[in-house]
Protein backbone atom coordinates (compact mmCIF):
# COMPACT_ATOMS: atom_id res chain seq x y z
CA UNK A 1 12.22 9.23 -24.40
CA UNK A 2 8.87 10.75 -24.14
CA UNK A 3 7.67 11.93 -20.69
CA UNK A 4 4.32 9.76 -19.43
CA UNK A 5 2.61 13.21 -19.25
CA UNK A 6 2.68 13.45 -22.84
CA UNK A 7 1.03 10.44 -22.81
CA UNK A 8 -1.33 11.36 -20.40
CA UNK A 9 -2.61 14.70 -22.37
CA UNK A 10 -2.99 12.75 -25.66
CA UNK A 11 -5.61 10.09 -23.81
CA UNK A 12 -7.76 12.54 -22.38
CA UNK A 13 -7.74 14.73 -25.67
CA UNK A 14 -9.20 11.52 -26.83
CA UNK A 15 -11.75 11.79 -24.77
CA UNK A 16 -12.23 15.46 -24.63
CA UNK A 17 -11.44 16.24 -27.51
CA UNK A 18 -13.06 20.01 -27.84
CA UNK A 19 -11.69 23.80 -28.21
CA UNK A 20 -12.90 24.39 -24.85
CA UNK A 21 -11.37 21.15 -23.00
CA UNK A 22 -7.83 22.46 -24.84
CA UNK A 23 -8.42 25.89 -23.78
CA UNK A 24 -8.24 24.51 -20.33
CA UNK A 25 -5.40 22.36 -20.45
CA UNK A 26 -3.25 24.78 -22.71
CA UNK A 27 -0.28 24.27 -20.40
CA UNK A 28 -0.79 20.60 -20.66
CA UNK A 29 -0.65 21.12 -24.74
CA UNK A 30 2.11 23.22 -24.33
CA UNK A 31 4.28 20.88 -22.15
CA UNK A 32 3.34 17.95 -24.34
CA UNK A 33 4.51 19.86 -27.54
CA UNK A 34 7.77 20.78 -26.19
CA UNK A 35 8.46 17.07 -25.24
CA UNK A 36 7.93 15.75 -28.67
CA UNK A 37 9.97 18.88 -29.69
CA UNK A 38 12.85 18.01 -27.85
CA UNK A 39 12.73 14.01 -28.89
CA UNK A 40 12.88 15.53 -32.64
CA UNK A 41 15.73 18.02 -31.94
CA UNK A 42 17.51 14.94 -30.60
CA UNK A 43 16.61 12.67 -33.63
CA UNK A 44 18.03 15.44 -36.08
CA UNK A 45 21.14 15.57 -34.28
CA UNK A 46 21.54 11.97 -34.17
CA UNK A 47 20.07 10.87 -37.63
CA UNK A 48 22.14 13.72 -39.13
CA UNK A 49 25.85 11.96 -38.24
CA UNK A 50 24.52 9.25 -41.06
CA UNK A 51 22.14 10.34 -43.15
CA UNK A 52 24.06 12.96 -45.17
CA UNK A 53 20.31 13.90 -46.65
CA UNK A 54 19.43 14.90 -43.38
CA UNK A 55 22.35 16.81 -42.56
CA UNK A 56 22.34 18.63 -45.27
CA UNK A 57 18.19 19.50 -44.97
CA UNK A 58 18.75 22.31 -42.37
CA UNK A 59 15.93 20.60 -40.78
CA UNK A 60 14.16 22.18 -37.76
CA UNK A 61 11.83 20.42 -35.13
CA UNK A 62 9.13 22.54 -35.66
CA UNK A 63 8.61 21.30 -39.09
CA UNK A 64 9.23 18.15 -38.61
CA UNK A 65 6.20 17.43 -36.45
CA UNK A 66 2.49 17.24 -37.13
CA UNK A 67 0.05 19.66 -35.47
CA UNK A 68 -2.87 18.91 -33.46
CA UNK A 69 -5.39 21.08 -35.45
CA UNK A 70 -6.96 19.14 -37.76
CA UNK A 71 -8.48 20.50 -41.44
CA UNK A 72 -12.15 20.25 -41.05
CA UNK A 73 -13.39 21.44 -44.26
CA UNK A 74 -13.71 17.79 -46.02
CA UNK A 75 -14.16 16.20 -42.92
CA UNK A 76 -17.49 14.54 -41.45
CA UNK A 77 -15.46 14.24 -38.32
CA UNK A 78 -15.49 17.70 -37.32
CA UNK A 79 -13.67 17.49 -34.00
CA UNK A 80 -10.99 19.74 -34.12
CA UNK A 81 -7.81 17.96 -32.93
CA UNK A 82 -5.17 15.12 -33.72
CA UNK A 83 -4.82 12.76 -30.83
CA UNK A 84 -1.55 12.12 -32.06
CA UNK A 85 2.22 13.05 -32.73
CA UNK A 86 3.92 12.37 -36.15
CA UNK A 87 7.84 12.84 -36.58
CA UNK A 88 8.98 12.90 -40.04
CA UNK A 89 12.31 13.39 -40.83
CA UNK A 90 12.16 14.30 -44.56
CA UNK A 91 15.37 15.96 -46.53
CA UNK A 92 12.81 17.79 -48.52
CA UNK A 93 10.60 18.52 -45.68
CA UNK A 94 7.75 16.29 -44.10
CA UNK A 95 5.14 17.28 -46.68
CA UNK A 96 7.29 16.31 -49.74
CA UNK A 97 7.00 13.29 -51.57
CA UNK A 98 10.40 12.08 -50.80
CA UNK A 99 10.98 8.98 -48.28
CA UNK A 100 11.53 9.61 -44.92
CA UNK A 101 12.13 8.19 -40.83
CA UNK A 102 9.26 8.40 -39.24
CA UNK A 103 8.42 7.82 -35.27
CA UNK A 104 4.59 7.88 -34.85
CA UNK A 105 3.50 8.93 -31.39
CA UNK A 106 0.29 7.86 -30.04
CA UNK A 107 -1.16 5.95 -26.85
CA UNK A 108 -1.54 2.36 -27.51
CA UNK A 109 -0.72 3.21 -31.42
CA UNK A 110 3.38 3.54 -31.67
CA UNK A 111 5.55 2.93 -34.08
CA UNK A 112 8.40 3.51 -35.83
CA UNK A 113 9.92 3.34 -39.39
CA UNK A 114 11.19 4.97 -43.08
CA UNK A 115 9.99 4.72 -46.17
CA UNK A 116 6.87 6.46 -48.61
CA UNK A 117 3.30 5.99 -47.53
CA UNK A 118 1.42 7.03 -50.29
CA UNK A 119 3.17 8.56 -53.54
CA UNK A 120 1.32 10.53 -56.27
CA UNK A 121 1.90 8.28 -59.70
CA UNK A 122 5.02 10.35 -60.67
CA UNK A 123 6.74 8.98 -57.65
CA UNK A 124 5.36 5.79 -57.56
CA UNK A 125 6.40 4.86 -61.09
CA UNK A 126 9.59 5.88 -60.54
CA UNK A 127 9.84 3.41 -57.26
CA UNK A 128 8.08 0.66 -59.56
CA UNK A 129 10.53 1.01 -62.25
CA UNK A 130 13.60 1.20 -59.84
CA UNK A 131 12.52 -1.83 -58.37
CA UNK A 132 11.95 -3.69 -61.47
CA UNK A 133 14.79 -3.20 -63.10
CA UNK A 134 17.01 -3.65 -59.86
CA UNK A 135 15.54 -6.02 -58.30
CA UNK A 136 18.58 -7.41 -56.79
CA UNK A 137 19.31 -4.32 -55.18
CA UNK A 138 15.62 -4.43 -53.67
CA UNK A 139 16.00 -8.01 -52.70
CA UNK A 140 19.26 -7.38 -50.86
CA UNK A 141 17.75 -4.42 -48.53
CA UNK A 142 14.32 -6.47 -47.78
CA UNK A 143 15.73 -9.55 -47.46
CA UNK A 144 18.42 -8.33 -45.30
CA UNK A 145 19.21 -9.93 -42.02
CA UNK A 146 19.38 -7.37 -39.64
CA UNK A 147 16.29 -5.44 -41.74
CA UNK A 148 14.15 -8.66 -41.40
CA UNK A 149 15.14 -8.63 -37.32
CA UNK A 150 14.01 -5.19 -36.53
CA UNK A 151 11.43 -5.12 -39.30
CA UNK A 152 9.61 -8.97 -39.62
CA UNK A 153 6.58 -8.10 -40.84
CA UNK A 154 8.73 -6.95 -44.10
CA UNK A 155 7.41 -4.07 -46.16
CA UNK A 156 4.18 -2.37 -45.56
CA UNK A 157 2.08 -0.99 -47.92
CA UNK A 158 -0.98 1.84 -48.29
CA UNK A 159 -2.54 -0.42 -50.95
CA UNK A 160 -2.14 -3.15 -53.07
CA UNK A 161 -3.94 -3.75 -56.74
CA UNK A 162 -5.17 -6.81 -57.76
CA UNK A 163 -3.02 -6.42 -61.06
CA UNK A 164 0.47 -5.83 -62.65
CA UNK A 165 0.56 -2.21 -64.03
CA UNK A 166 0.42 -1.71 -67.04
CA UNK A 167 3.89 -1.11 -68.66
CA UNK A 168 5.41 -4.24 -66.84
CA UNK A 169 6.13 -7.98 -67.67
CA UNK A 170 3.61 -9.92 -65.79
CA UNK A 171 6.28 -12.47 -65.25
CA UNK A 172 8.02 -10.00 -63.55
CA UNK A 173 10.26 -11.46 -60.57
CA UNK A 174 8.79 -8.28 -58.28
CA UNK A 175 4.88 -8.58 -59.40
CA UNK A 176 4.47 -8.88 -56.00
CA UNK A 177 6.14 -5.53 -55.16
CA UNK A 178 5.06 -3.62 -58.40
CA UNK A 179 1.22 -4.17 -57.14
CA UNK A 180 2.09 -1.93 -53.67
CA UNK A 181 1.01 1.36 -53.57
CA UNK A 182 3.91 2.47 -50.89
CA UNK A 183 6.91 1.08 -49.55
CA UNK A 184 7.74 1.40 -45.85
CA UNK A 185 9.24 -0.43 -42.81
CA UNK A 186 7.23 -0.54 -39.50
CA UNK A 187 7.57 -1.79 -36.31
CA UNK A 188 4.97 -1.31 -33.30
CA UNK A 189 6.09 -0.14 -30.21
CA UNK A 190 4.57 -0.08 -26.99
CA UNK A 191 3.93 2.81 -25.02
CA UNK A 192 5.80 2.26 -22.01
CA UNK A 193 9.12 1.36 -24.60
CA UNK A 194 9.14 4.98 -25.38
CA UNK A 195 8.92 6.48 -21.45
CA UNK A 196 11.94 4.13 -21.32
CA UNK A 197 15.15 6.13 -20.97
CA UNK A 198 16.65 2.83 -23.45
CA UNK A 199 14.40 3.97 -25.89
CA UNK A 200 15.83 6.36 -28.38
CA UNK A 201 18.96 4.34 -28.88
CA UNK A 202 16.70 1.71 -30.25
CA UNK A 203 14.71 4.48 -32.85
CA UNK A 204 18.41 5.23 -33.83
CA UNK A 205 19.02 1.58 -34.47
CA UNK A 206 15.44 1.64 -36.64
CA UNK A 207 16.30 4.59 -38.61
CA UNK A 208 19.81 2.76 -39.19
CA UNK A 209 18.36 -0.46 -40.53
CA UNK A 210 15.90 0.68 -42.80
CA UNK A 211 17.99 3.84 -44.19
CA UNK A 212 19.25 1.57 -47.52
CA UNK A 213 15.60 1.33 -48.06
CA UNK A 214 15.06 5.36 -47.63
CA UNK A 215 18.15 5.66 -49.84
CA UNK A 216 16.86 3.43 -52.71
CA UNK A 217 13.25 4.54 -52.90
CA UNK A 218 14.87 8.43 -53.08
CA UNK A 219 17.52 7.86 -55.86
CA UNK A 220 13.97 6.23 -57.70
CA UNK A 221 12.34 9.16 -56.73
CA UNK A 222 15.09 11.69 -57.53
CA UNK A 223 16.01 10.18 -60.51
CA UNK A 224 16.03 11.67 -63.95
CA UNK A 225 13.63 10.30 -66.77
């Protein structure tokens, strides 16, 4: 669960959002941090008993979570901070291109999830292909019953084009899916589900559902051409 003080700090970073409004609430930052720290440790331990990937990743919560600072140089929004927290639990670490678990922490903006966001084309071809030529498979995890229950809004995506790609039938059984530029399961959650001390054996039930998806979209990704 995530302590209400956490969610506390991240409002009124909203709202005073500034170097010198953080200089005076370090111990505020600090205290917030080590909450979503401890969640993540948690979700390692847990997601790690069956998700081999994740076992096997070494993975520390540290690296696992988003900072605050944002990168200013491209930006027209120049204030300095994040108001939110982003868990990724990646097997080739949260900046990698691989799928991944995800538990997005932010007031009145939760949710939770797995999948890929936003591949680069190598990636996303890969997914595209996998999912045209097995689209069985991929029917069979999205169309799943206990998948469609904790994830009914079906698969999310960062984009969709208005054509097939080019390379596939346009008769394709997955057009539909081949247009997507990611692939990901999300559900919303609201803010007082995660102070609730119920709450993390429900992420772990999340991250259970939609781990045939994770697992499919990384053998694409992994796979050989």
């Amino acid at each position: 669960m995530i302590h209400r003080n956490t969610f506390e700090f991240l409002r009124d970073m909203k709202l005073n959002n500034s170097k010198g409004w953080m200089d005076g609430n370090k111990e505020r930052y600090v205290s917030a941090k080590d909450d979503v720290l401890a969640l993540t440790e948690e979700l390692i331990i847990e997601v790690s008993e069956f998700d081999v990937n994740i076992s096997n990743a070494n993975l520390s919560a540290n690296r696992c979570i988003t900072r605050l600072n944002r990168d200013l140089r491209f930006s027209k929004d120049k204030t300095p901070y994040k108001t939110d927290y982003y868990i990724i639990l990646n097997k080739d670490g949260k900046n990698s291109s691989s799928a991944f678990y995800y538990l997005h922490i932010e007031p009145e903006n939760c949710f939770v999830g797995g999948g890929v966001y936003n591949p680069t084309k190598e990636p996303l071809d890969k997914i595209r292909q996998a999912i045209d030529c097995s689209f069985n498979q991929w029917k069979k995890i999205t169309k799943n019953k206990q998948f469609n229950e904790h994830f009914p809004s079906g698969i999310h995506s960062s984009g969709i084009l208005k054509k097939i790609p080019r390379g596939f039938d346009e008769d394709s059984p997955a057009k539909e899916y081949l247009k997507m530029k990611g692939f990901y399961g999300m559900e919303k959650l609201m803010d007082e589900e995660l102070i609730s001390s119920e709450i993390f054996g429900r992420i772990i039930n999340y991250f259970k559902t939609v781990k045939p998806l994770v697992d499919f979209l990384n053998q694409a990704i992994d796979h050989e051409q």
